[in-house]
C-alpha atoms as a PDB file:
ATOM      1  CA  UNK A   1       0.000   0.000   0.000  1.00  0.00           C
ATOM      2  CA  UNK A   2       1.178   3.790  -0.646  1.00  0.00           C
ATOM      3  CA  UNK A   3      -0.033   6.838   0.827  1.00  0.00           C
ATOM      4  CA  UNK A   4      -0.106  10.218  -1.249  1.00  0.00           C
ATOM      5  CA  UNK A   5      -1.111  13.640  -0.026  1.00  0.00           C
ATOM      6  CA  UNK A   6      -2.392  16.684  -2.371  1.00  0.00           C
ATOM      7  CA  UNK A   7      -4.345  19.912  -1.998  1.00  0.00           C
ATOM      8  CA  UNK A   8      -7.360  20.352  -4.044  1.00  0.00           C
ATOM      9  CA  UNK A   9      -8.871  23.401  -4.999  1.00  0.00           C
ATOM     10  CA  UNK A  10     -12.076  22.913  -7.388  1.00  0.00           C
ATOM     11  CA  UNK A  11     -14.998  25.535  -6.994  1.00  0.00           C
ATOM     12  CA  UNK A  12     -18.686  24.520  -6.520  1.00  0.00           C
ATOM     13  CA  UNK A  13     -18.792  26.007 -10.007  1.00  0.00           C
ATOM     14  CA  UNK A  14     -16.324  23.677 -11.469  1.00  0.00           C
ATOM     15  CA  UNK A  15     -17.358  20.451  -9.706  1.00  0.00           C
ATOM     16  CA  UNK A  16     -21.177  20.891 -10.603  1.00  0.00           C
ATOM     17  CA  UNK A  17     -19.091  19.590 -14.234  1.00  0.00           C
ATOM     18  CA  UNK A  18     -19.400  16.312 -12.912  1.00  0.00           C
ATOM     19  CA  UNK A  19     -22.970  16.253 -11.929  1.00  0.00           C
ATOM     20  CA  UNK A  20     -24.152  17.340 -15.368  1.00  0.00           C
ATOM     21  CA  UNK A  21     -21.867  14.413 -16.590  1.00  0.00           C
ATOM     22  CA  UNK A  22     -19.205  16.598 -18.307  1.00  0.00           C
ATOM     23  CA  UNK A  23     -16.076  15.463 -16.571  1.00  0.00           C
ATOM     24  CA  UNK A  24     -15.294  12.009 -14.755  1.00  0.00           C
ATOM     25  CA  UNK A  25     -12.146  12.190 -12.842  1.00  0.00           C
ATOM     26  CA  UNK A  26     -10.259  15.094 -11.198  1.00  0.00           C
ATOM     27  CA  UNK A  27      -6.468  15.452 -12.173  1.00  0.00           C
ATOM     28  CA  UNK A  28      -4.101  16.145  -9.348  1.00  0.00           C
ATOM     29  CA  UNK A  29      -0.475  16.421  -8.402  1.00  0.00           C
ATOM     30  CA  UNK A  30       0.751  14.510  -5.201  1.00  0.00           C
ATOM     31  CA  UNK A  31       3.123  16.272  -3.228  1.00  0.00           C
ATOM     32  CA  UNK A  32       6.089  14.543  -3.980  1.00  0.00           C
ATOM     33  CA  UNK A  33       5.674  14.640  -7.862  1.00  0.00           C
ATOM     34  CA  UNK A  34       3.230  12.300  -8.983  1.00  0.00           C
ATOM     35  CA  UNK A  35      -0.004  12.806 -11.482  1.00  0.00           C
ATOM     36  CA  UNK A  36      -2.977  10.847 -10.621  1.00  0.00           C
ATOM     37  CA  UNK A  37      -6.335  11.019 -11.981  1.00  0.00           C
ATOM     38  CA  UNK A  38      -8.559   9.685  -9.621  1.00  0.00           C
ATOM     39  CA  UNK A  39     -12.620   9.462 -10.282  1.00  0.00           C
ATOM     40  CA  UNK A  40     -14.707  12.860  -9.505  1.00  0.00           C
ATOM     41  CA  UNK A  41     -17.225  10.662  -7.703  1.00  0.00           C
ATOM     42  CA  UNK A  42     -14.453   9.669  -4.941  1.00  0.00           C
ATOM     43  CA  UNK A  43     -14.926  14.018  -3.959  1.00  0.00           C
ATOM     44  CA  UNK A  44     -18.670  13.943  -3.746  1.00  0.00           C
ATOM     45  CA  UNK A  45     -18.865  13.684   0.464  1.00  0.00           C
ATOM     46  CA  UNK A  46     -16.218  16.830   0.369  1.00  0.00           C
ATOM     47  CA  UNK A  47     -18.285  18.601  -1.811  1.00  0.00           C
ATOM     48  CA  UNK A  48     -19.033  22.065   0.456  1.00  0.00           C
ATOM     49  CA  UNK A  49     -20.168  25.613  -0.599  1.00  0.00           C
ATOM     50  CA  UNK A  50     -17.370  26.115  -1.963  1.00  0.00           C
ATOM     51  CA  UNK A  51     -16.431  23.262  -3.503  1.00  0.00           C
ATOM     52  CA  UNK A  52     -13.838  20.758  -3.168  1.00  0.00           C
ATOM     53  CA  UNK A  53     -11.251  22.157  -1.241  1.00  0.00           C
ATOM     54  CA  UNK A  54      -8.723  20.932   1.189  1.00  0.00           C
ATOM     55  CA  UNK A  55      -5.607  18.776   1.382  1.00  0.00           C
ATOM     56  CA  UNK A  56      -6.442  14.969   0.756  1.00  0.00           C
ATOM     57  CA  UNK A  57      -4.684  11.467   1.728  1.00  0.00           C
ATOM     58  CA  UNK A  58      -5.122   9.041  -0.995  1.00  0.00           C
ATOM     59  CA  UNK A  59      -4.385   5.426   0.262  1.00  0.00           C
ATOM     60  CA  UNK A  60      -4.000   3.204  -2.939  1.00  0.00           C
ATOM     61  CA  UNK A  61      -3.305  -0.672  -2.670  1.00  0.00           C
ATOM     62  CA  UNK A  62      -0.283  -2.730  -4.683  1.00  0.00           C
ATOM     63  CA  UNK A  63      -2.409  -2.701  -7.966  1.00  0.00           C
ATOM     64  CA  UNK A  64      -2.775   0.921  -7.563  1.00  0.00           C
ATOM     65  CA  UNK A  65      -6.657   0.555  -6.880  1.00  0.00           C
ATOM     66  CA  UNK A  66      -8.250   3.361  -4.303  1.00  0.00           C
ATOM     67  CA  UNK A  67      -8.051   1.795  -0.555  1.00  0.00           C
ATOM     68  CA  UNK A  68      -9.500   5.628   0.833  1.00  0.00           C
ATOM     69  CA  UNK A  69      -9.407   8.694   0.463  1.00  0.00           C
ATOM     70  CA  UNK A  70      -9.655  11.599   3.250  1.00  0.00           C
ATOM     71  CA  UNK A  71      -9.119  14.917   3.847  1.00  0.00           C
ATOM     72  CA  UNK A  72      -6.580  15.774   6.629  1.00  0.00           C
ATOM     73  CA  UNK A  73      -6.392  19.648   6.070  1.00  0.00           C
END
């Protein structure tokens, strides 16, 4: 298993993309250097008035399949 932390800033604007279907996934950049695109549905419980914003924990497993995925500030 492998943890990753990024910050995430998406307005309410922006992420309402998802719900009308436009977009999928969200791309990010992990703090020590690594893209991941990870599945816009995975943000829906962080979803706030202002959108999507914070700095997440992403726990993946050895076939680099989402274990979790938190918000630790």
């Amino acid at each position: 298993m492998a943890d990753y932390y990024f910050s995430v800033d998406i307005s309410q604007q922006q992420f309402l993309q998802y719900y009308r279907g436009n977009i999928t996934s969200v791309m990010v950049n992990t703090e020590c250097g690594r893209s991941m695109e990870i599945d816009a549905s995975h943000f829906r419980s962080f979803v706030s008035a202002y959108g999507v914003v914070g700095r997440f924990r992403i726990t993946l497993d050895n076939n680099n399949r989402l274990i979790d995925l938190e918000e630790v500030g």
